[in-house]
Protein backbone atom coordinates (compact mmCIF):
# COMPACT_ATOMS: atom_id res chain seq x y z
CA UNK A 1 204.13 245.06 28.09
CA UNK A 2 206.29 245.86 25.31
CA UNK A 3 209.63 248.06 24.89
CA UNK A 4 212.72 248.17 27.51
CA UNK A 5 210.84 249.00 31.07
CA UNK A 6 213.41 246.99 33.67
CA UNK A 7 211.36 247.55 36.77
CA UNK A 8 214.72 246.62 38.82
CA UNK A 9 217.30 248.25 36.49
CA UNK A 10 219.48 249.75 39.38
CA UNK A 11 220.25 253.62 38.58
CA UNK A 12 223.77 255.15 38.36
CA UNK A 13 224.38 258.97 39.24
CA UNK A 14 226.63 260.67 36.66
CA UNK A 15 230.00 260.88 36.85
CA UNK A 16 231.47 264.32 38.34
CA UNK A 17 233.97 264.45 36.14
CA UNK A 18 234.77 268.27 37.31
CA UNK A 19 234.88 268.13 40.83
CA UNK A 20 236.68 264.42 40.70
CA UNK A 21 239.41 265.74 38.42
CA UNK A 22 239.70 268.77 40.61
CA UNK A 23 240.05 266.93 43.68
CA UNK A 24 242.60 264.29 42.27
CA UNK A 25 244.80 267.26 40.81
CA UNK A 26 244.88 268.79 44.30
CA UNK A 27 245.66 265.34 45.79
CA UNK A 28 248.36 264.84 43.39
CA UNK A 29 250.22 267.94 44.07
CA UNK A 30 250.03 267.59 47.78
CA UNK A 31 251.02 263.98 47.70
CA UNK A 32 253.60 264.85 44.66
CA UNK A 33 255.21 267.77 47.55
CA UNK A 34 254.65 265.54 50.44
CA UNK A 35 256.93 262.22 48.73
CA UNK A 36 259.56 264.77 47.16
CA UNK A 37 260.43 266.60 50.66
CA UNK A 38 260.74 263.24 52.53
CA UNK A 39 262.57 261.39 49.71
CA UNK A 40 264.80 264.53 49.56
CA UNK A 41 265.37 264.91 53.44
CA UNK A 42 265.88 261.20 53.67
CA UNK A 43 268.18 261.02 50.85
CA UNK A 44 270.58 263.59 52.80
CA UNK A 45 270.82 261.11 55.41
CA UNK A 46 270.94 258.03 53.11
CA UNK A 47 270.22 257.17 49.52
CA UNK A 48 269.02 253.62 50.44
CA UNK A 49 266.89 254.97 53.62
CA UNK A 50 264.69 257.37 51.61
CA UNK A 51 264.33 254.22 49.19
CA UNK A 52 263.60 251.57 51.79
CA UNK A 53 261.12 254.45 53.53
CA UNK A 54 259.13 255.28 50.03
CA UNK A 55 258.91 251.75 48.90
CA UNK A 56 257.81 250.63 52.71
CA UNK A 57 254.81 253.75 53.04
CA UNK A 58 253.67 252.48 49.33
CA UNK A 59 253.67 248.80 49.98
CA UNK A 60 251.47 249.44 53.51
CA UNK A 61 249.26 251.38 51.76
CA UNK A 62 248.71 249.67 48.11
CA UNK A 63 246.44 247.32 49.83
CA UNK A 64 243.75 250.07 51.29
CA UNK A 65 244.27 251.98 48.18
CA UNK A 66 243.07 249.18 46.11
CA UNK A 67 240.28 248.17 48.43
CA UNK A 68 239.33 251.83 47.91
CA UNK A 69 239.56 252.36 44.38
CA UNK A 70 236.03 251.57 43.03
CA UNK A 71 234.21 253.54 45.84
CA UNK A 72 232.05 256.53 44.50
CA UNK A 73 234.42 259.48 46.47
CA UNK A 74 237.12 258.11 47.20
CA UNK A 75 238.58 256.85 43.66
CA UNK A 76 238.96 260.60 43.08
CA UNK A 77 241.48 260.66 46.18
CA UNK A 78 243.18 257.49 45.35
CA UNK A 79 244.05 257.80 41.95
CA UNK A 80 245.47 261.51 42.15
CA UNK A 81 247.55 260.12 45.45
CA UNK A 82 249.00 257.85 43.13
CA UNK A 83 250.01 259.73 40.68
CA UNK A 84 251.23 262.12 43.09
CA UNK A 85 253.76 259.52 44.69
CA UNK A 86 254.40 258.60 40.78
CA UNK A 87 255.36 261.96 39.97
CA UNK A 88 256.98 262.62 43.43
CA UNK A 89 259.69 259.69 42.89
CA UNK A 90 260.31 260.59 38.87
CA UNK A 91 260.94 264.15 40.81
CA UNK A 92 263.09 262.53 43.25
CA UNK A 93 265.05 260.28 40.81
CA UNK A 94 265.36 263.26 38.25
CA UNK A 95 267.13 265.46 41.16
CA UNK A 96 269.24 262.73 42.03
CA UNK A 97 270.80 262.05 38.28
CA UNK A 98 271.16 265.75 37.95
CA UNK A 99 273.56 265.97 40.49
């Protein structure tokens, strides 16, 4: 036989680029909220607390978050939680230099 049949070429579903960007977006915000109104709450009682706190909850959960990040679902969730917490401590760090 001639021409490119692969009788064990393993198949890869498309990428759901929609509901995976929808879904990370949603995760983001949440997570974004979630960070800000701890960091903020924490940062009434102590500067250094809400730091110690956020850098703690991020360190226990980089390593699951990495074991996690290739997985069909579950990338979607991973990535917009990170960028959530990103944009949840550039929130938190803007609101502390304005004041």
């Amino acid at each position: 036989m001639t021409g490119t049949y692969r009788p064990y070429q393993s198949y890869q579903d498309p990428t759901p680029w929609g509901a995976g960007l929808t879904v990370a977006v949603m995760v983001a915000l949440l997570s974004a909220v979630a960070v800000y109104a701890f960091g903020a709450a924490l940062a009434e009682v102590h500067p250094l607390l809400a730091v110690a706190v956020n850098v703690t909850a991020v360190g226990g959960a980089a390593p699951t978050a990495w074991r996690w990040r290739f997985a069909p679902v579950t990338r979607w969730v991973v990535g917009g939680g990170a960028a959530g917490v990103l944009l949840g401590w550039i929130t938190l760090l803007l609101s502390a230099l304005a004041v």
